[in-house]
N, C-alpha and C. Protein backbone atom coordinates (compact mmCIF):
# COMPACT_ATOMS: atom_id res chain seq x y z
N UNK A 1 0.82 -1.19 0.00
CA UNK A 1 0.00 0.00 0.00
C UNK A 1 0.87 1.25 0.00
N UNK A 2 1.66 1.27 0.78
CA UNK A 2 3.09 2.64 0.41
C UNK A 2 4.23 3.00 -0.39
N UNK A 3 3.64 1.22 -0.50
CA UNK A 3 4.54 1.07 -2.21
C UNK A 3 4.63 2.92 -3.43
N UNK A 4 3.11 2.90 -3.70
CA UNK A 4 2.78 4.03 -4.18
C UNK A 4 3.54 5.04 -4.12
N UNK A 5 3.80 5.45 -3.08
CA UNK A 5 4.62 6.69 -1.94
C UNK A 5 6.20 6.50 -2.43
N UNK A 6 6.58 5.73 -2.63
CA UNK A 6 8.17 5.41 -2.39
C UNK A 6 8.31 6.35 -3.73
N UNK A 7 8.14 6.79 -4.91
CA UNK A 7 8.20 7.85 -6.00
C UNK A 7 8.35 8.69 -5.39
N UNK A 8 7.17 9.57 -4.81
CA UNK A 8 7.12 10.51 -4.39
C UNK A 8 8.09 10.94 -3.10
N UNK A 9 8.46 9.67 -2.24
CA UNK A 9 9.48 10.17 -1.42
C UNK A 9 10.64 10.57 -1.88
N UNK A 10 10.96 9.83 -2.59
CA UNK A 10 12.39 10.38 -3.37
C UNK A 10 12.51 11.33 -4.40
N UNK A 11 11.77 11.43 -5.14
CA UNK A 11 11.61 12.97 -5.29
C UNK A 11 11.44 14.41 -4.65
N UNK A 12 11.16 13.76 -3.18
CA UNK A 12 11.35 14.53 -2.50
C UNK A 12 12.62 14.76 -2.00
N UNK A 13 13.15 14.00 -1.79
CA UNK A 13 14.36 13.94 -1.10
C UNK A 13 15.57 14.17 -2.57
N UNK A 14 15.59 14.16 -3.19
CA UNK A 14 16.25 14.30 -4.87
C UNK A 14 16.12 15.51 -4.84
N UNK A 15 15.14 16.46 -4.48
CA UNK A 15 14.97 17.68 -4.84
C UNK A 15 15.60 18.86 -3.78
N UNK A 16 15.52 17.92 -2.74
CA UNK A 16 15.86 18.53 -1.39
C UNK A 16 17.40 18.78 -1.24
N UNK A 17 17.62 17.58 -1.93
CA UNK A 17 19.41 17.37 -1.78
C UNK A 17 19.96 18.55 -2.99
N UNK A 18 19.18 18.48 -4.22
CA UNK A 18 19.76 19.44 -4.91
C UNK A 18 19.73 20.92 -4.58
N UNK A 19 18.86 21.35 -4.25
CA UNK A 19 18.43 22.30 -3.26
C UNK A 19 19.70 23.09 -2.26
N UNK A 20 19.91 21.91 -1.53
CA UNK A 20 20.98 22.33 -0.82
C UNK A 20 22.32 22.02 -1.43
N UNK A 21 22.73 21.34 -2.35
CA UNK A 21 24.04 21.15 -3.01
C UNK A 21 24.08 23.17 -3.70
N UNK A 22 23.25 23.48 -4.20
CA UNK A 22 22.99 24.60 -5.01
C UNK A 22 23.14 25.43 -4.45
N UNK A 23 23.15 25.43 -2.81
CA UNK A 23 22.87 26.80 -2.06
C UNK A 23 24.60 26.75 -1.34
N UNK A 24 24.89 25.13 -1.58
CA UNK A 24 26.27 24.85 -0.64
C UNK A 24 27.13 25.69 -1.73
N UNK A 25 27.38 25.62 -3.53
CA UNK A 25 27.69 25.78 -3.84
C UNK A 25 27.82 27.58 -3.99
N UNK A 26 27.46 27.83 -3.97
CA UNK A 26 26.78 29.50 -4.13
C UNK A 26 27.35 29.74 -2.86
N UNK A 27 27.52 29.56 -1.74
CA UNK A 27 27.98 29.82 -0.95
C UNK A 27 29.08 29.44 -0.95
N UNK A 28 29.82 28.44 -1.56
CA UNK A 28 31.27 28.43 -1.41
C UNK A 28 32.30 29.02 -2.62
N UNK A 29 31.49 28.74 -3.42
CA UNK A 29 32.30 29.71 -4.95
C UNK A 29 31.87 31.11 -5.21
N UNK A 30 30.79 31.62 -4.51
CA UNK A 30 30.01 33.05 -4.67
C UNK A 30 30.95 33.94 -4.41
N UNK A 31 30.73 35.32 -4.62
CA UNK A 31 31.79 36.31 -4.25
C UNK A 31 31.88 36.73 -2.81
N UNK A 32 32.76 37.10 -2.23
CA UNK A 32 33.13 37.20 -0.69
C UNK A 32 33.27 38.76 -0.62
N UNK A 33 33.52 39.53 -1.40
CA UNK A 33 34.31 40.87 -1.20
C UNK A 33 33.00 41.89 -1.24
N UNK A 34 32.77 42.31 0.03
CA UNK A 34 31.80 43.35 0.35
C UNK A 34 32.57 44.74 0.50
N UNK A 35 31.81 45.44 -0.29
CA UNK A 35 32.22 47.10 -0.10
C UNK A 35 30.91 48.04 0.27
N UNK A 36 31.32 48.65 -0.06
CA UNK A 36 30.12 50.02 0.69
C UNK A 36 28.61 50.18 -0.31
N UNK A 37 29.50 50.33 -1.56
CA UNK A 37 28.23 50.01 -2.43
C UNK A 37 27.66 48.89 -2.66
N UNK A 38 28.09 47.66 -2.17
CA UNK A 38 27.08 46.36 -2.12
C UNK A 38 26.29 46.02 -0.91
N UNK A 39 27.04 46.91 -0.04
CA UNK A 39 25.90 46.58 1.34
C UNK A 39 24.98 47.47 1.40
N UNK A 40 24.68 48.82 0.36
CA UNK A 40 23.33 50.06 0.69
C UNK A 40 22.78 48.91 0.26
N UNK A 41 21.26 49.70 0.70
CA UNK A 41 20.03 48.73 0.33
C UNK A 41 19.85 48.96 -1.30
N UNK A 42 19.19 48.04 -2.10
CA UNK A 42 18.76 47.69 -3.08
C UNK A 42 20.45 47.76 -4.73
N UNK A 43 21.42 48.02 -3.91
CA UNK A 43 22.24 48.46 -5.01
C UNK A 43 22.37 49.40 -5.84
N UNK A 44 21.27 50.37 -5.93
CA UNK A 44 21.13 50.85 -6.91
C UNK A 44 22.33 51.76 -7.31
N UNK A 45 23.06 52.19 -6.25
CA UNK A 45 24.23 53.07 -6.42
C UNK A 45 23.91 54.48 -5.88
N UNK A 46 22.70 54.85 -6.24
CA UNK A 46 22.29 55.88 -5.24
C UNK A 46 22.11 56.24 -3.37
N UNK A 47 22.44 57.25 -3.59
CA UNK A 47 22.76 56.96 -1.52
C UNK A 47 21.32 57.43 -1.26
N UNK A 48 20.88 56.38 -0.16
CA UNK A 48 19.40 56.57 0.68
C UNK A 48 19.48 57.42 1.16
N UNK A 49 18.30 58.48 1.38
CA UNK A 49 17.60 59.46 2.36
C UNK A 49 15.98 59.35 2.24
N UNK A 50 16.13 59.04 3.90
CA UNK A 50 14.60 59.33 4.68
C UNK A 50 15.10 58.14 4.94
N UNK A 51 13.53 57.59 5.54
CA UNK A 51 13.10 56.44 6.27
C UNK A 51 13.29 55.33 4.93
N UNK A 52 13.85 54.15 5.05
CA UNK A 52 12.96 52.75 4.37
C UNK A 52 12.23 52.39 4.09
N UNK A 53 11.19 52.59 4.92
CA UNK A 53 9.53 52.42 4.67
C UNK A 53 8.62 53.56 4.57
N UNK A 54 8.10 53.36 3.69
CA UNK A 54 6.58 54.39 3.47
C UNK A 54 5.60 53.85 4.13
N UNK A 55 4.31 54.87 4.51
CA UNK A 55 3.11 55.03 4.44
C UNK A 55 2.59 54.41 2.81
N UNK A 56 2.34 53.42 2.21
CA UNK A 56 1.54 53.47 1.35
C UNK A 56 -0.24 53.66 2.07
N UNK A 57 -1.06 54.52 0.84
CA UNK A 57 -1.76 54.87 0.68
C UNK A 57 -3.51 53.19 0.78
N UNK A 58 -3.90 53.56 2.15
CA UNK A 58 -5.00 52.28 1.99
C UNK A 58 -5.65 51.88 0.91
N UNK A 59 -5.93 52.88 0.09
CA UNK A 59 -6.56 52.98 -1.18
C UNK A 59 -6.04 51.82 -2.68
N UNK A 60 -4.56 51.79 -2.22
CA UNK A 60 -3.72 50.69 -3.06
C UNK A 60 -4.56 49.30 -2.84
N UNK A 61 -4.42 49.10 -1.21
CA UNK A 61 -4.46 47.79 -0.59
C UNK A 61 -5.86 47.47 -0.89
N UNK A 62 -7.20 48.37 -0.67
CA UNK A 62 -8.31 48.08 -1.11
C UNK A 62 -8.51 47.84 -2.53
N UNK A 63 -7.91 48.54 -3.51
CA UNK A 63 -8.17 48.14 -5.19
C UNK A 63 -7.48 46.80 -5.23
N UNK A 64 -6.63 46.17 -4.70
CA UNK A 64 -5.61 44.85 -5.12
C UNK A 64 -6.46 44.34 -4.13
N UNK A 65 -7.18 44.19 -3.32
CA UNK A 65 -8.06 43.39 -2.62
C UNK A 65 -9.05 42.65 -3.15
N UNK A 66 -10.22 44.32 -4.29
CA UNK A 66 -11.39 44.16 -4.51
C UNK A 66 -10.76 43.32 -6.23
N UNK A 67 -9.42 43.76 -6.41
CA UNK A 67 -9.35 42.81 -7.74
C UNK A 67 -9.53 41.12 -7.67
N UNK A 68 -8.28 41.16 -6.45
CA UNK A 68 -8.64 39.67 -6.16
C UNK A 68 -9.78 38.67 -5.86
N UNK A 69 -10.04 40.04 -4.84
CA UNK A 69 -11.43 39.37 -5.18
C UNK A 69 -13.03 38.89 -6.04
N UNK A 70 -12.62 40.00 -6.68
CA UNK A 70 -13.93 39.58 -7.99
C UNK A 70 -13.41 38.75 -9.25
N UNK A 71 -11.75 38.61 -8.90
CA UNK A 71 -11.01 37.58 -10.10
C UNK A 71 -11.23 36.22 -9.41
N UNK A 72 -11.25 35.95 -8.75
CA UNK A 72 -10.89 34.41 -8.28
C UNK A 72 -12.45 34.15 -8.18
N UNK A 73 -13.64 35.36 -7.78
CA UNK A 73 -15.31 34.59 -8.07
C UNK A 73 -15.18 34.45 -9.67
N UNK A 74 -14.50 35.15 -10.72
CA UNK A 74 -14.85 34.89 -11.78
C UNK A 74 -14.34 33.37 -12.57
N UNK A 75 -13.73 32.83 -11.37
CA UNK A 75 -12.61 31.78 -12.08
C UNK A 75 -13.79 30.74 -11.49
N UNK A 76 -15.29 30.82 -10.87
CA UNK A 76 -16.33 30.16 -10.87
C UNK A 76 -17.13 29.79 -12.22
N UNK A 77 -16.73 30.45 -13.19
CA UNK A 77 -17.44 30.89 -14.44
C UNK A 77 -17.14 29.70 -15.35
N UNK A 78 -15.78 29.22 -15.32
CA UNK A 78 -15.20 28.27 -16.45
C UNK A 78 -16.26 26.64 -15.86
N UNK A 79 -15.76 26.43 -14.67
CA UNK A 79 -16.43 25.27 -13.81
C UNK A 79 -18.18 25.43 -14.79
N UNK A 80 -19.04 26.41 -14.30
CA UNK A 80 -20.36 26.30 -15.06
C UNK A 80 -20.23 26.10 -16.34
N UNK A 81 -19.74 26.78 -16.91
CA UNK A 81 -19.76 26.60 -18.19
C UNK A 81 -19.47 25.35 -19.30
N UNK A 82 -18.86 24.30 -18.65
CA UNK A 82 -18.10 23.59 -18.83
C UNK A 82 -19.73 22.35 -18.45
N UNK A 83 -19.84 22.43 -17.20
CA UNK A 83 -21.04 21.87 -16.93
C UNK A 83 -22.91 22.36 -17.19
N UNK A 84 -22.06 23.30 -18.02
CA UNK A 84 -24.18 23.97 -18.35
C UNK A 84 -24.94 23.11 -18.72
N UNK A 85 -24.92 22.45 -19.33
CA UNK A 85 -25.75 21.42 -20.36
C UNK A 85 -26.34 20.46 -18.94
N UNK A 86 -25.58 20.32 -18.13
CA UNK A 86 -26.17 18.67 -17.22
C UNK A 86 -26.75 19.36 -16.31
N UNK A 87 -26.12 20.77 -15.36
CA UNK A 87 -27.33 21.43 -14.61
C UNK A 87 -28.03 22.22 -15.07
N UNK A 88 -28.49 22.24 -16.20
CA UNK A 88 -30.15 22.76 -16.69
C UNK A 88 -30.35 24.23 -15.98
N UNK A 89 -31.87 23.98 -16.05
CA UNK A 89 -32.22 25.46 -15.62
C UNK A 89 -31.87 25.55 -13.80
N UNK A 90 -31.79 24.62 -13.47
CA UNK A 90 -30.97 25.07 -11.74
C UNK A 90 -29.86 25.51 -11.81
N UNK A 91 -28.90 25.09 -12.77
CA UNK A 91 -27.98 25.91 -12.84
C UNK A 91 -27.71 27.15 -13.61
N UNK A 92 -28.44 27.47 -14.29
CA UNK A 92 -28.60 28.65 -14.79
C UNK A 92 -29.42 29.68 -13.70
N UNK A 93 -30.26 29.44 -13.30
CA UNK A 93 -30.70 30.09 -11.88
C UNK A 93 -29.78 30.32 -11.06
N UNK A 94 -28.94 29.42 -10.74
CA UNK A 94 -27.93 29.65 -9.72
C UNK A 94 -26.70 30.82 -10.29
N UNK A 95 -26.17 30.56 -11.19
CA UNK A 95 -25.35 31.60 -11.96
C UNK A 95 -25.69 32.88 -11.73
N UNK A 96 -27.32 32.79 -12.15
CA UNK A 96 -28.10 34.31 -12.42
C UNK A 96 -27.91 35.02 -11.02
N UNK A 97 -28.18 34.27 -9.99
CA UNK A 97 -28.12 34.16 -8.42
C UNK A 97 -26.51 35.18 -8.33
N UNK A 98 -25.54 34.52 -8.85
CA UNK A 98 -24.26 34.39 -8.56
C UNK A 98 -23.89 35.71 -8.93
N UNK A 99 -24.23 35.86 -9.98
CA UNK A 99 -23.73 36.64 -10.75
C UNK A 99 -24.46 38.20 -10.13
N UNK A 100 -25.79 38.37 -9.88
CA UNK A 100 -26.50 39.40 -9.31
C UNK A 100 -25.65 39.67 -7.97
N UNK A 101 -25.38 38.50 -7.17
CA UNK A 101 -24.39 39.15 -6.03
C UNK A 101 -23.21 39.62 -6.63
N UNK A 102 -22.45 39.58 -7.14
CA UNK A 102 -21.30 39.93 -7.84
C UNK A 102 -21.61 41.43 -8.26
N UNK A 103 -22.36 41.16 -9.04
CA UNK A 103 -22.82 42.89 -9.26
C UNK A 103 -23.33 43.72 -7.94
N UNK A 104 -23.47 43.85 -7.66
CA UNK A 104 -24.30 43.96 -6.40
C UNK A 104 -22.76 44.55 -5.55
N UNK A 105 -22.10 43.49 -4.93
CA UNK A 105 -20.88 44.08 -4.50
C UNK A 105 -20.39 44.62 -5.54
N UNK A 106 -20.13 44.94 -6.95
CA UNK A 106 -19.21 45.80 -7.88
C UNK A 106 -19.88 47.28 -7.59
N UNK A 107 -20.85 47.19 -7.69
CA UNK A 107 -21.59 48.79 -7.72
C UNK A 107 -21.20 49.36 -6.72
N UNK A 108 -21.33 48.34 -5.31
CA UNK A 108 -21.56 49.13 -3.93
C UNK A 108 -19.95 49.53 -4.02
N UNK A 109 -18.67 48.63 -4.51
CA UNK A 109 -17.53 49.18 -4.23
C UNK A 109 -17.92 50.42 -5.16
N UNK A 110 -17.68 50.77 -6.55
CA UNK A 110 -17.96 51.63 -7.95
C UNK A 110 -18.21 52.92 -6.74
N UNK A 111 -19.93 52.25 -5.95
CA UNK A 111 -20.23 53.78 -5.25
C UNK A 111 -19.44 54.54 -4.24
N UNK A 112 -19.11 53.49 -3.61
CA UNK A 112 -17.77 53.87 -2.48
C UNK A 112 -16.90 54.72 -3.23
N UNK A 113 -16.39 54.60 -4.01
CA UNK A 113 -15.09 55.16 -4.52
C UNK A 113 -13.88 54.32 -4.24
N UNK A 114 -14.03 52.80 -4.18
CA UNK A 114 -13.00 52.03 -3.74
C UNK A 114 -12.38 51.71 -5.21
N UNK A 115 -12.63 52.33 -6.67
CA UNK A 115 -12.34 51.86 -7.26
C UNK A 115 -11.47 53.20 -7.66
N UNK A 116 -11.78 54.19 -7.18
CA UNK A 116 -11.22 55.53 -7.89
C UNK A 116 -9.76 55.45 -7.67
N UNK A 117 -8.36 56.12 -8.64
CA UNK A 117 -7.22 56.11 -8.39
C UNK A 117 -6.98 57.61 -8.14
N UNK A 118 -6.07 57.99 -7.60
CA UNK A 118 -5.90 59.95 -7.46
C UNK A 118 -4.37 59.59 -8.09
């Protein structure tokens, strides 16, 4: 019965080992010589002023929210469609259902202004 399993363990372990051979290596042939311009943050060569971190704006976090979220109900759409023919008119009811809530939250964000950018 675990017979099955014995693939999958060693691929696990195959992957694991390379994994770390890759990281052993990189660490032992990688470059060693740190200077001033490789330790600022991001490299860019330009010298930092101010703080590291910003204030981003809530308004970001709510639009990448409300995207995600009305993308991943829409990834409900392929599943029906795929099955329209066998659930009949219950499933077309249900869609209609689905789909009216969907709208329903799009407007109410639309009215909010959760969609507006400045």
């Amino acid at each position: 019965m675990l017979l099955e399993y014995i693939a999958i363990a060693v691929m696990i372990a195959v992957a694991t080992l390379i994994a770390f051979i890759a990281i052993g290596l990189g660490g032992l042939f990688g470059p060693k010589k740190h200077t001033a311009a490789k330790d600022m943050p991001y490299e860019s060569g330009m010298t930092p002023y101010g703080q590291g971190t910003r204030r981003m704006p809530v308004r970001f976090y709510l639009v990448a929210v409300l995207f995600i979220l009305f993308d991943i109900e829409v990834v409900f759409f392929l599943p029906w469609a795929i099955a329209f023919r066998q659930l009949g008119l219950f499933g077309l009811i249900e869609m209609v259902v689905f789909i009216t809530i969907l709208l329903i939250g799009y407007v109410y964000a639309w009215k909010k202004g959760a969609l507006e950018w400045e």
